[in-house]
N, C-alpha and C. Protein backbone atom coordinates (compact mmCIF):
# COMPACT_ATOMS: atom_id res chain seq x y z
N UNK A 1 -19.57 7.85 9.07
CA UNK A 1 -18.37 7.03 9.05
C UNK A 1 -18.44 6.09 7.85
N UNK A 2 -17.48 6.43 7.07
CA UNK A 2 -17.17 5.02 5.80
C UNK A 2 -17.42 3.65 6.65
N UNK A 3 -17.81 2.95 5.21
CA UNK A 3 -18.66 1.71 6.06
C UNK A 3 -17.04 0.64 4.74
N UNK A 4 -16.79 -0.99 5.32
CA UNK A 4 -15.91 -1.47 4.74
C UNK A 4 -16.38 -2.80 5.06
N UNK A 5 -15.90 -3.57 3.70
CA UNK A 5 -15.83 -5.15 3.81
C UNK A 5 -15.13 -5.37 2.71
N UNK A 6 -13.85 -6.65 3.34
CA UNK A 6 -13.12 -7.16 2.24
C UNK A 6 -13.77 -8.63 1.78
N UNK A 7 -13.34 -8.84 0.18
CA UNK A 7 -13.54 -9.89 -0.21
C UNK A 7 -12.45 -10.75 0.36
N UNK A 8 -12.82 -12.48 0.42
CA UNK A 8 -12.13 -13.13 0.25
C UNK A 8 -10.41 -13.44 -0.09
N UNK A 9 -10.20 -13.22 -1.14
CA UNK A 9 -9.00 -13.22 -1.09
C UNK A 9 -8.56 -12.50 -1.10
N UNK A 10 -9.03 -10.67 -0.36
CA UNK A 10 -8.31 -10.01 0.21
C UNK A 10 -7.97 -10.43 1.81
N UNK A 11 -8.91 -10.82 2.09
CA UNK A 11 -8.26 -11.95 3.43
C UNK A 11 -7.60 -12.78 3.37
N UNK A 12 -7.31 -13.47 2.45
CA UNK A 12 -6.21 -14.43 2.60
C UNK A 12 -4.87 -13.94 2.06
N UNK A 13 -4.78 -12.88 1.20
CA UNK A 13 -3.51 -12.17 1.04
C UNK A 13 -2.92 -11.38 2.12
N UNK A 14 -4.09 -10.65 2.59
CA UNK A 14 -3.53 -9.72 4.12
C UNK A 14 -2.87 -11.10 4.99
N UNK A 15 -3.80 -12.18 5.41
CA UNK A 15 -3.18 -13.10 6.04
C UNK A 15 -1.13 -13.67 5.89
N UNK A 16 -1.10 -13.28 4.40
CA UNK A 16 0.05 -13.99 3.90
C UNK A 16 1.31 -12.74 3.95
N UNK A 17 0.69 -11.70 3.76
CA UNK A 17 1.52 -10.20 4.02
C UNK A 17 2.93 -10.34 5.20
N UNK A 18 3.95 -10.15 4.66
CA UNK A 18 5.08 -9.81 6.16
C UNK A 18 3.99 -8.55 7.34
N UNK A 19 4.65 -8.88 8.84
CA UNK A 19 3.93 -8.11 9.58
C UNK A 19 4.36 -6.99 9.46
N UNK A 20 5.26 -5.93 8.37
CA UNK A 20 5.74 -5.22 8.53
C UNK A 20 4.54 -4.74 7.41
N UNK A 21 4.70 -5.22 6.63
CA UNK A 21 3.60 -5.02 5.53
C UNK A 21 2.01 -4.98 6.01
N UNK A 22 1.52 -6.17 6.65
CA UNK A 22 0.53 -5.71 7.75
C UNK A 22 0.10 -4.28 8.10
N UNK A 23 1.46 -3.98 8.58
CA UNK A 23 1.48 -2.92 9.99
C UNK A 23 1.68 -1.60 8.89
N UNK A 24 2.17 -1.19 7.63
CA UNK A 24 1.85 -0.35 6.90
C UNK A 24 0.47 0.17 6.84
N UNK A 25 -0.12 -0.82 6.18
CA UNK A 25 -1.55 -1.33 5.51
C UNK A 25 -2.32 -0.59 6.76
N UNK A 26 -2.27 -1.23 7.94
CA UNK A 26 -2.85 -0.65 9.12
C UNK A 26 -2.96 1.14 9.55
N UNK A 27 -1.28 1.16 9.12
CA UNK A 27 -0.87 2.14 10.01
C UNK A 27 -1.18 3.34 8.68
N UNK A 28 -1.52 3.11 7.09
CA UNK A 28 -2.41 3.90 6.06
C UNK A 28 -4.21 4.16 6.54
N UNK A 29 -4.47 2.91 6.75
CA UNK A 29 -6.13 3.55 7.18
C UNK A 29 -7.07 5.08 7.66
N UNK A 30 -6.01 5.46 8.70
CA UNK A 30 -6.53 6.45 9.22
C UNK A 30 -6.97 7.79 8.31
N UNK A 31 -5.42 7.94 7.28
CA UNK A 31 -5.06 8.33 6.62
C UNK A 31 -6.32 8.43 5.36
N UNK A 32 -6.72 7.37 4.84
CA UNK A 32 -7.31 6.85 3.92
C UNK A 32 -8.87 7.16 4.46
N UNK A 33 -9.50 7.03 5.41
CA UNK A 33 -10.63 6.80 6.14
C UNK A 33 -10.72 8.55 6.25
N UNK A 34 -9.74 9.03 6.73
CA UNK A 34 -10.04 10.66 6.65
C UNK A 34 -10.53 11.24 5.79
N UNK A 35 -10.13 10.98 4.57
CA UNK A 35 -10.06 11.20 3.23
C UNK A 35 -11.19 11.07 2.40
N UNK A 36 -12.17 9.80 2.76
CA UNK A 36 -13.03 9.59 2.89
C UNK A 36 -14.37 10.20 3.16
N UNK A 37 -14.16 10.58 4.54
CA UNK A 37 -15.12 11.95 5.14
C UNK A 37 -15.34 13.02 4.00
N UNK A 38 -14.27 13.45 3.39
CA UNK A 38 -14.75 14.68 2.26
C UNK A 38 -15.41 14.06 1.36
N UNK A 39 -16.46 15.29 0.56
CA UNK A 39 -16.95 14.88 -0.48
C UNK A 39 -16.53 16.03 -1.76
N UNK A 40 -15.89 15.71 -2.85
CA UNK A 40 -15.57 14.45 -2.63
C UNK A 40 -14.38 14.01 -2.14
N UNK A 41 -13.57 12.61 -2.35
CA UNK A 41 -12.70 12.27 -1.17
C UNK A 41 -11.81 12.71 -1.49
N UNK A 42 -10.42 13.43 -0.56
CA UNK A 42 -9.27 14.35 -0.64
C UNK A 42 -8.45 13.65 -0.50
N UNK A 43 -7.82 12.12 -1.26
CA UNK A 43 -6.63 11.34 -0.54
C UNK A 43 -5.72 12.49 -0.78
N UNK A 44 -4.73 12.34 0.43
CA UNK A 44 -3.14 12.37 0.32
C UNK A 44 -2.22 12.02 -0.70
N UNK A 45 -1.74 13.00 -1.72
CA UNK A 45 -0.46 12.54 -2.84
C UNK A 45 0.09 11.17 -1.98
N UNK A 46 0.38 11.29 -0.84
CA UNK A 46 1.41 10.04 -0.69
C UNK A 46 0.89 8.83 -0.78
N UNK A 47 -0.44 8.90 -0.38
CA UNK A 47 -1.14 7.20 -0.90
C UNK A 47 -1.54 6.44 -2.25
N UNK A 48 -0.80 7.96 -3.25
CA UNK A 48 -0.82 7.77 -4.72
C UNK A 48 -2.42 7.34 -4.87
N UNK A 49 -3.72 7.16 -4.63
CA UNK A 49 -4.96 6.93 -4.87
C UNK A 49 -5.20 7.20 -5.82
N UNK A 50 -5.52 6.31 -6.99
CA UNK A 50 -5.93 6.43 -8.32
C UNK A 50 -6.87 4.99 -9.00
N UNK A 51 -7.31 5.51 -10.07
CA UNK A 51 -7.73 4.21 -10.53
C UNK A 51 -7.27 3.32 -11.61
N UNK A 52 -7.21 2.20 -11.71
CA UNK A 52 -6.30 1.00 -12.16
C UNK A 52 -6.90 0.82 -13.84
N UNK A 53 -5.79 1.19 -14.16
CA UNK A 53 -6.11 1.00 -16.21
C UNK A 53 -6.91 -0.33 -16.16
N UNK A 54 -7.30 0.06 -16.98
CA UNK A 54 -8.14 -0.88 -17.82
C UNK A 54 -9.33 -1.54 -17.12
N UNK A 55 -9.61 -1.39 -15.91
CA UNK A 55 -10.47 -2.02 -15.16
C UNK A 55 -11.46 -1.02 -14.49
N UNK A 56 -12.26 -0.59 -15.10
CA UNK A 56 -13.23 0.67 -14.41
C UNK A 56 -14.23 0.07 -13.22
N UNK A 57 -13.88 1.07 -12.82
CA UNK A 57 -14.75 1.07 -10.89
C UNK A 57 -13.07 0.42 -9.82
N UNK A 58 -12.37 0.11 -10.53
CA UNK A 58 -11.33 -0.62 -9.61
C UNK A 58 -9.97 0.61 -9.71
N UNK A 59 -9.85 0.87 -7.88
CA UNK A 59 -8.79 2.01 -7.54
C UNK A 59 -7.79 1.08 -6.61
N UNK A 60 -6.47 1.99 -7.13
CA UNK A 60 -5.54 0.97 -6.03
C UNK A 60 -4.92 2.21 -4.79
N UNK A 61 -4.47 1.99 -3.47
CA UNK A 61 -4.14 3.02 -2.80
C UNK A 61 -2.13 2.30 -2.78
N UNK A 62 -1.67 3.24 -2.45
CA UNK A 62 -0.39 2.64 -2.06
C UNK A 62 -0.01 2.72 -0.68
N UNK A 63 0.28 1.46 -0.19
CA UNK A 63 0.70 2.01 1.43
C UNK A 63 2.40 1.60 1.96
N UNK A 64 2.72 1.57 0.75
CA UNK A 64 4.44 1.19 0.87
C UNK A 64 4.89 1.18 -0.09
N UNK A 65 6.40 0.94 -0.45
CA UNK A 65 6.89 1.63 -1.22
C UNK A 65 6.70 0.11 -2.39
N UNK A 66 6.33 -1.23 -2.07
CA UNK A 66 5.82 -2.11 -3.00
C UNK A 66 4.46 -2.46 -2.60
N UNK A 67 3.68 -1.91 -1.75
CA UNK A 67 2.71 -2.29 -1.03
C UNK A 67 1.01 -1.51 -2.02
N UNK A 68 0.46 -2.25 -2.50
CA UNK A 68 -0.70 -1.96 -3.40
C UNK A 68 -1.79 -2.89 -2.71
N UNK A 69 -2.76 -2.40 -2.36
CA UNK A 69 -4.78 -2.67 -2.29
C UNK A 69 -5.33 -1.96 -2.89
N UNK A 70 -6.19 -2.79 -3.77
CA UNK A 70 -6.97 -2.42 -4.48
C UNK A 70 -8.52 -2.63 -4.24
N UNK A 71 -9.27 -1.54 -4.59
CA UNK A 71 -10.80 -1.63 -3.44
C UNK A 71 -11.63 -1.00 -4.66
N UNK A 72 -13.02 -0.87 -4.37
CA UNK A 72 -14.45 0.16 -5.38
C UNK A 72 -15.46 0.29 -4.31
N UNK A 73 -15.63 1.03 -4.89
CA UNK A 73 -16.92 1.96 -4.00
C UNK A 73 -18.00 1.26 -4.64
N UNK A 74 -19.02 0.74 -3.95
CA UNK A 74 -20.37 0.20 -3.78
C UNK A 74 -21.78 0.71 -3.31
N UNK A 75 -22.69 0.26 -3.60
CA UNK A 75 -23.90 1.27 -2.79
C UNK A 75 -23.87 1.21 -1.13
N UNK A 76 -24.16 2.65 -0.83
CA UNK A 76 -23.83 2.77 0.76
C UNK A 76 -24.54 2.15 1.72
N UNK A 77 -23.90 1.31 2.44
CA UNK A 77 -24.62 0.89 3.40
C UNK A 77 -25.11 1.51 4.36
N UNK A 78 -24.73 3.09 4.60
CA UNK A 78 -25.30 3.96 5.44
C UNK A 78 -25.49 5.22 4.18
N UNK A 79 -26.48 5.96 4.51
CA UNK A 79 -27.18 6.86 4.29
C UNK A 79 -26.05 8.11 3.92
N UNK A 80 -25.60 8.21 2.96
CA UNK A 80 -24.84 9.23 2.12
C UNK A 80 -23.35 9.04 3.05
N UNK A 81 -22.76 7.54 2.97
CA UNK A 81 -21.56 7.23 4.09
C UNK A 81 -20.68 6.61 2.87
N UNK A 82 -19.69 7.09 2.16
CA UNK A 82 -18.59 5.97 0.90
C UNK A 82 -18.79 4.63 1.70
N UNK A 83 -19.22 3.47 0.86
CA UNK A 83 -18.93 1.79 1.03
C UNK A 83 -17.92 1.24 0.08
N UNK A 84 -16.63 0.93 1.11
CA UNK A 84 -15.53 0.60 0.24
C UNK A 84 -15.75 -1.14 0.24
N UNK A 85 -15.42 -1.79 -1.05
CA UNK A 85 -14.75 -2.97 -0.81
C UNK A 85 -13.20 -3.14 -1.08
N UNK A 86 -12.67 -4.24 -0.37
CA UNK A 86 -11.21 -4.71 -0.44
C UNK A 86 -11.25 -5.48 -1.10
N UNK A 87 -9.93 -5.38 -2.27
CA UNK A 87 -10.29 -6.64 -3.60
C UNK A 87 -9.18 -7.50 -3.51
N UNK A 88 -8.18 -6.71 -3.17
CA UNK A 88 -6.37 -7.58 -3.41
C UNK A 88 -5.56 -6.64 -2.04
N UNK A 89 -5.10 -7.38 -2.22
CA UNK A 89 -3.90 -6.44 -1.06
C UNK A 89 -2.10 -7.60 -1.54
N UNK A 90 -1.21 -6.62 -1.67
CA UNK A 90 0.01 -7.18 -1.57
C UNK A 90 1.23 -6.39 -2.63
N UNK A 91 2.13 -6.89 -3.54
CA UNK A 91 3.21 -5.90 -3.99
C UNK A 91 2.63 -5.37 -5.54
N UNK A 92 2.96 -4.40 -6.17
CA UNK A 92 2.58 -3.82 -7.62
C UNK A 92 1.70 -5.64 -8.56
N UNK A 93 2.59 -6.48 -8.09
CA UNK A 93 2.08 -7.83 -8.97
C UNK A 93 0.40 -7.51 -9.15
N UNK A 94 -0.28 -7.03 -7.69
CA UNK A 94 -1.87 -7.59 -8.13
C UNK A 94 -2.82 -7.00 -8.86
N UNK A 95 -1.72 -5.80 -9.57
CA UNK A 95 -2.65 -5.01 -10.09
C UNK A 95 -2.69 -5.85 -11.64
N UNK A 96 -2.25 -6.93 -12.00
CA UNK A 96 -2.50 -7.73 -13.13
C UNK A 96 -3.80 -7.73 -13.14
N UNK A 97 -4.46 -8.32 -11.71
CA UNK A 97 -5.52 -8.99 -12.00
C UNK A 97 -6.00 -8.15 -10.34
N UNK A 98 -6.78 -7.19 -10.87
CA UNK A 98 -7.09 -6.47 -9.71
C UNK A 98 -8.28 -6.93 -8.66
């Protein structure tokens, strides 16, 4: 099982998110976490999963139609398991500063 921890002010942006936006974000995981399991990982076209110009190691997923988190893979905390971190969460804006 993918192992996860968000930074900081990806907690306080999820905090600030409409609950509709929330409930996207949420209701992408499964989706995302599946995806995961393969090696290597098979996102879904619809979560657009790619990685963010100019900033290497940093990928953004999409989980709405303005809805962008941006996360990197880290050393695994379990034994050949993807370790994601959460960097930003909220509309196209955070990919300024990912």
């Amino acid at each position: 099982m993918p192992t996860f921890e968000a930074l900081a002010r990806f907690n306080r942006e999820f905090r600030r998110l409409s609950p509709e936006m929330r409930h996207a974000f949420l209701a992408m995981l499964p989706l995302f976490i599946t995806a995961l399991r393969e090696s290597p990982p098979a996102f879904p076209p619809a979560l657009r999963v790619h990685r963010v110009q100019g900033h290497p190691g940093i990928w953004e997923v999409t989980f709405a139609p303005d809805g962008r988190a941006t996360f990197e893979y880290t050393t695994a905390v379990l034994v050949d398991e993807p370790h994601v971190i959460w960097r930003r969460i909220g509309t196209h804006a955070i990919l300024a500063e990912p």
